[in-house]
C-alpha atoms as a PDB file:
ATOM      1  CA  UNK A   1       0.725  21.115  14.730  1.00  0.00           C
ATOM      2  CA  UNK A   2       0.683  24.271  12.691  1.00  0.00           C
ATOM      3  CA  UNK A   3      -1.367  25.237   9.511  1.00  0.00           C
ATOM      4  CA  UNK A   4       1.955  24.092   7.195  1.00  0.00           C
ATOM      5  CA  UNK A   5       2.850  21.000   9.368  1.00  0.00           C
ATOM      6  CA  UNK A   6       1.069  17.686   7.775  1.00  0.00           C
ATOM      7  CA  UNK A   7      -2.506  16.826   8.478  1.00  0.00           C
ATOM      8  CA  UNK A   8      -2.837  13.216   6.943  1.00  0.00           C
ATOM      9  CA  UNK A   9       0.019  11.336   8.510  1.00  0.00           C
ATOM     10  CA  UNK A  10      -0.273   7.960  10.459  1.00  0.00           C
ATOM     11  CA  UNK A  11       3.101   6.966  10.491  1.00  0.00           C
ATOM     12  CA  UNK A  12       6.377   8.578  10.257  1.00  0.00           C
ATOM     13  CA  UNK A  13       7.760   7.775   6.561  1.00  0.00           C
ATOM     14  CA  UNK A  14      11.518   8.217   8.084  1.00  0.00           C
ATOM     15  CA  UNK A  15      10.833   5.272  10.835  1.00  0.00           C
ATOM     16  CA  UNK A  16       9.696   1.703  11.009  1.00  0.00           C
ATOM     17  CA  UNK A  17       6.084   0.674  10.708  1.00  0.00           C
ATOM     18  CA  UNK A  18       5.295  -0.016  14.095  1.00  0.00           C
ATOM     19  CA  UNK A  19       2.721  -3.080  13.590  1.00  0.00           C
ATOM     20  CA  UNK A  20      -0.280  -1.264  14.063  1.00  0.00           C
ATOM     21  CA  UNK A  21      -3.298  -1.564  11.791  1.00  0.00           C
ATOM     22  CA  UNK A  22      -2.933   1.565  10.321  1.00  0.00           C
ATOM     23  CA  UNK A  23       1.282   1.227  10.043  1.00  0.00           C
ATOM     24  CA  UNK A  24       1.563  -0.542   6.986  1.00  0.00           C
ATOM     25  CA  UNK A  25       1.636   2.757   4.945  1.00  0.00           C
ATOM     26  CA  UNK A  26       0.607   6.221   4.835  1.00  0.00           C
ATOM     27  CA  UNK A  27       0.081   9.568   3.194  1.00  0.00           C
ATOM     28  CA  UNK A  28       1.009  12.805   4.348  1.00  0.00           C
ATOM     29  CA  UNK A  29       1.781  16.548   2.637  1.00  0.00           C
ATOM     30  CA  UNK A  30       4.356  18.889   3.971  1.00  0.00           C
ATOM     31  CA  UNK A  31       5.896  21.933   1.852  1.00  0.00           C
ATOM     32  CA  UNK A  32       9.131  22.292   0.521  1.00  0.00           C
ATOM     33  CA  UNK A  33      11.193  24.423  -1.286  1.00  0.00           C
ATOM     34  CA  UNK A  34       8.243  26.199  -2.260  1.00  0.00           C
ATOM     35  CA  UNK A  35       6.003  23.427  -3.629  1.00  0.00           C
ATOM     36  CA  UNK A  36       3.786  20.991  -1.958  1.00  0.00           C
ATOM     37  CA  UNK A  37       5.441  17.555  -1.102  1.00  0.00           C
ATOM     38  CA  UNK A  38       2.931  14.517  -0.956  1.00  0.00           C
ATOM     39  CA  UNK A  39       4.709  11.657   0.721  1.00  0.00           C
ATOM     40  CA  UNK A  40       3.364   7.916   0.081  1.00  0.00           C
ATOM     41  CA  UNK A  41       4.911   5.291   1.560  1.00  0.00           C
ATOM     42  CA  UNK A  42       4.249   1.688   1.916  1.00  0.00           C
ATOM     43  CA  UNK A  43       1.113   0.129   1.215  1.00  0.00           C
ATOM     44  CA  UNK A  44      -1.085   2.923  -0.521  1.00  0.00           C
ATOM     45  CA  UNK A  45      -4.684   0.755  -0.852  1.00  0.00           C
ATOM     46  CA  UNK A  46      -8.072   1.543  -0.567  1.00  0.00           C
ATOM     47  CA  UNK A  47      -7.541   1.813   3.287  1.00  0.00           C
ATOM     48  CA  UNK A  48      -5.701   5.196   3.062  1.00  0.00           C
ATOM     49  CA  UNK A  49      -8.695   6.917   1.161  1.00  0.00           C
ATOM     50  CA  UNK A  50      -9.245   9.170   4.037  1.00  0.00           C
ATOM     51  CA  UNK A  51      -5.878  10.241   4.213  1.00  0.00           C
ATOM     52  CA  UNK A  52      -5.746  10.816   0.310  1.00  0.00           C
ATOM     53  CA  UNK A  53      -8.692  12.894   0.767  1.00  0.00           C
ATOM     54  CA  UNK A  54      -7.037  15.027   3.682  1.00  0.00           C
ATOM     55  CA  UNK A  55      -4.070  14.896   1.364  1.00  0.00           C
ATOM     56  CA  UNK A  56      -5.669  16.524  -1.946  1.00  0.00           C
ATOM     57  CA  UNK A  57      -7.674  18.972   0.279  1.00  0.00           C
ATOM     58  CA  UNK A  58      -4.420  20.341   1.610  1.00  0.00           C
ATOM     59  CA  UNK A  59      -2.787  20.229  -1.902  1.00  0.00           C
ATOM     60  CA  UNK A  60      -5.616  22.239  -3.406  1.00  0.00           C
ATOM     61  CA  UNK A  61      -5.920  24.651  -0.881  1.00  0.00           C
ATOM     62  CA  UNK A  62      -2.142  25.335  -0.883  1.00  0.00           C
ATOM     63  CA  UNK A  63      -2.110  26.037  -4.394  1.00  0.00           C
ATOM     64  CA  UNK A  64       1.048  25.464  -5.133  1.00  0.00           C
ATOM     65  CA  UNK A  65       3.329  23.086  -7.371  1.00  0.00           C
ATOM     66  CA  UNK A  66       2.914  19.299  -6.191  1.00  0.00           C
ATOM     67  CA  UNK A  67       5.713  16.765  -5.786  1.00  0.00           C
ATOM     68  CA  UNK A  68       4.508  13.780  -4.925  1.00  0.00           C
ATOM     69  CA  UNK A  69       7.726  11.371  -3.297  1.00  0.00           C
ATOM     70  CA  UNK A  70       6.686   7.341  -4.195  1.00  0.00           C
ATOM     71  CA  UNK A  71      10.373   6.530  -3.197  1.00  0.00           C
ATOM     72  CA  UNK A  72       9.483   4.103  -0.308  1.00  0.00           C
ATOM     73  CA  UNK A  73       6.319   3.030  -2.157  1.00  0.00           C
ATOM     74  CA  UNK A  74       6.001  -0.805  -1.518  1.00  0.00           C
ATOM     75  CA  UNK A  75       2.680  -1.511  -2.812  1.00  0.00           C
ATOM     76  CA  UNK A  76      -0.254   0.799  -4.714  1.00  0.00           C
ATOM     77  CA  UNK A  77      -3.726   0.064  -5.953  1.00  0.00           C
ATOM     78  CA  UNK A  78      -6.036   1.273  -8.289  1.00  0.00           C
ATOM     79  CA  UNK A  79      -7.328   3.555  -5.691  1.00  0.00           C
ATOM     80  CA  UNK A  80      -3.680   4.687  -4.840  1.00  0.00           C
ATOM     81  CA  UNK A  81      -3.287   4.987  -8.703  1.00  0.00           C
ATOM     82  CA  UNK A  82      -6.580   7.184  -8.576  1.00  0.00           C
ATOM     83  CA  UNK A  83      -4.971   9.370  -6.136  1.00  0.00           C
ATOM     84  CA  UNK A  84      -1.611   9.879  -8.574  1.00  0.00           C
ATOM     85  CA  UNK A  85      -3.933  10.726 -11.179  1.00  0.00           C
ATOM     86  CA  UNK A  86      -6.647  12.874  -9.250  1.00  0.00           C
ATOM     87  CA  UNK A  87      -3.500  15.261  -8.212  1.00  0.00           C
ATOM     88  CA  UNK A  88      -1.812  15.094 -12.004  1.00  0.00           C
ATOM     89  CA  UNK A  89      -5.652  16.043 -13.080  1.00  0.00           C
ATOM     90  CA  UNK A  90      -5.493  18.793 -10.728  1.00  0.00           C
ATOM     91  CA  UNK A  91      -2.185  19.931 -11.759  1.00  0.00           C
ATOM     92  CA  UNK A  92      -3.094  19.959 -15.201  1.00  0.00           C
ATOM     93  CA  UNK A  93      -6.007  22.588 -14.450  1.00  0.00           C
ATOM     94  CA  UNK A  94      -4.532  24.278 -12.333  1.00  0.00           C
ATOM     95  CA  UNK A  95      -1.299  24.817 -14.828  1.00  0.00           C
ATOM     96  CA  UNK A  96       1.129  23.673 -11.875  1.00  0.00           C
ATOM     97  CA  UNK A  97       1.489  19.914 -12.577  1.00  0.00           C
ATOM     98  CA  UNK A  98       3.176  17.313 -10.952  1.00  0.00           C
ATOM     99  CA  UNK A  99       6.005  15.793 -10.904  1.00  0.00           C
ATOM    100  CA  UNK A 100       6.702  12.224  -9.220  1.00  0.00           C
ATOM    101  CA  UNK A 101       9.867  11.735  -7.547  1.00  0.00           C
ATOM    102  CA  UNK A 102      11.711   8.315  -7.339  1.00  0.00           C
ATOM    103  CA  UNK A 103       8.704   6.226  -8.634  1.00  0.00           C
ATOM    104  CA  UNK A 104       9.233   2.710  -7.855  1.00  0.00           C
ATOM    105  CA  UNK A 105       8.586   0.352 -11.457  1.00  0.00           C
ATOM    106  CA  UNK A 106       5.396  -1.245 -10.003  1.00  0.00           C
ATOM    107  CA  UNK A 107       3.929   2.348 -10.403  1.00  0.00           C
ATOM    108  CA  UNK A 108       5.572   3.305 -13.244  1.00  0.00           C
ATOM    109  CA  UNK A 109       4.576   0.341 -14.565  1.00  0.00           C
ATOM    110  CA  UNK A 110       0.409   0.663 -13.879  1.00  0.00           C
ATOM    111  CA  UNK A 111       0.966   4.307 -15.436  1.00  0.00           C
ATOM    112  CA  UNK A 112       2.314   2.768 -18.524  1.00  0.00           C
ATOM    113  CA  UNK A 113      -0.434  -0.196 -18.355  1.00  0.00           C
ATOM    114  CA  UNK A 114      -3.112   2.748 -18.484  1.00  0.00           C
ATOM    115  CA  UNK A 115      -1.246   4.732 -21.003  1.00  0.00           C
ATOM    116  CA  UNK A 116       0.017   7.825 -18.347  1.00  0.00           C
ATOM    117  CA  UNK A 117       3.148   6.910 -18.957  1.00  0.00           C
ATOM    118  CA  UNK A 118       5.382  10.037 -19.890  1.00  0.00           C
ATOM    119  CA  UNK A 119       1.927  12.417 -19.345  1.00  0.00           C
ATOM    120  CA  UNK A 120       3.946  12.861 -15.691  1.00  0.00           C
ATOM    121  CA  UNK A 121       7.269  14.144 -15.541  1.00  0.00           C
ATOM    122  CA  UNK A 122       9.478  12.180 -13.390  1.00  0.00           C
ATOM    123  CA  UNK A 123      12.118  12.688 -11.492  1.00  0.00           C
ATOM    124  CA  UNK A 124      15.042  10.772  -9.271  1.00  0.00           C
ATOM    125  CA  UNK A 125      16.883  11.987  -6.770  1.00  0.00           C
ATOM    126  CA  UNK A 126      19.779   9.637  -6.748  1.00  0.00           C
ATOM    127  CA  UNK A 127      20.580  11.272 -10.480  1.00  0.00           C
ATOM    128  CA  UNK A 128      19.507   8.328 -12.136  1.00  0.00           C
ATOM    129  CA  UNK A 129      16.981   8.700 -15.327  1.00  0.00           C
ATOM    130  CA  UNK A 130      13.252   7.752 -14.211  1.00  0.00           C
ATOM    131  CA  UNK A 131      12.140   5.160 -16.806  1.00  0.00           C
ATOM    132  CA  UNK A 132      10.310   1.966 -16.798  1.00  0.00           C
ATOM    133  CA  UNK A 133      11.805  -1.001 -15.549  1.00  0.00           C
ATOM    134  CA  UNK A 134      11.817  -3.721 -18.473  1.00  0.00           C
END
């Protein structure tokens, strides 16, 4: 594994969880296009704190632009959440910001609940507007 390659995976986001305790979902950063890409996938709970530790270490210390992909986001919890709006925080002191990319509603939705929703700039990839599911 190299310096760029991602330090906080447990799974690989392209494949099938594979039943193990730690499979259900996962965290990891990569780079691309020159910004950093934060991957979540799954179930993003208080059990992946480690890895969204690793995760914002590796974001701050690239220093770059942050995308974070929720596209294959399943399930998120307040401490998820925390970790959305620890790297937006970030972002905004920084002067990079984030943008979220293919944010499933039941995110979109807790960002609204808190009153985030529009401070992040969204975006899809299938061309589709980003907005809240009603």
């Amino acid at each position: 594994m190299t310096d760029d390659d991602a330090t906080t995976t447990l799974t690989d986001p392209s494949g099938p969880a594979t039943g193990g305790a730690g499979d259900v979902g996962g965290i990891d950063v990569t780079e691309e296009s020159g910004r950093t890409l934060v991957r979540m996938w799954g179930e993003v709970d208080a059990a992946l704190r480690d890895q969204a530790s690793l995760a914002m270490v590796e974001c701050v210390r690239r220093a770059l632009p942050v995308t974070v992909d929720a596209g294959r986001l399943t399930f998120i919890d307040s401490s998820g959440l925390a970790f959305v709006l620890q790297l937006h925080k970030v972002g905004q002191e920084d002067g990079t910001g984030i943008v979220l990319r293919d944010a499933p509603s039941l995110l979109l939705d807790l960002l609204e609940m808190i009153g985030m929703a529009g401070a992040i700039r969204l975006e899809t990839t299938d061309g589709g507007p980003a907005v809240l599911a009603r």
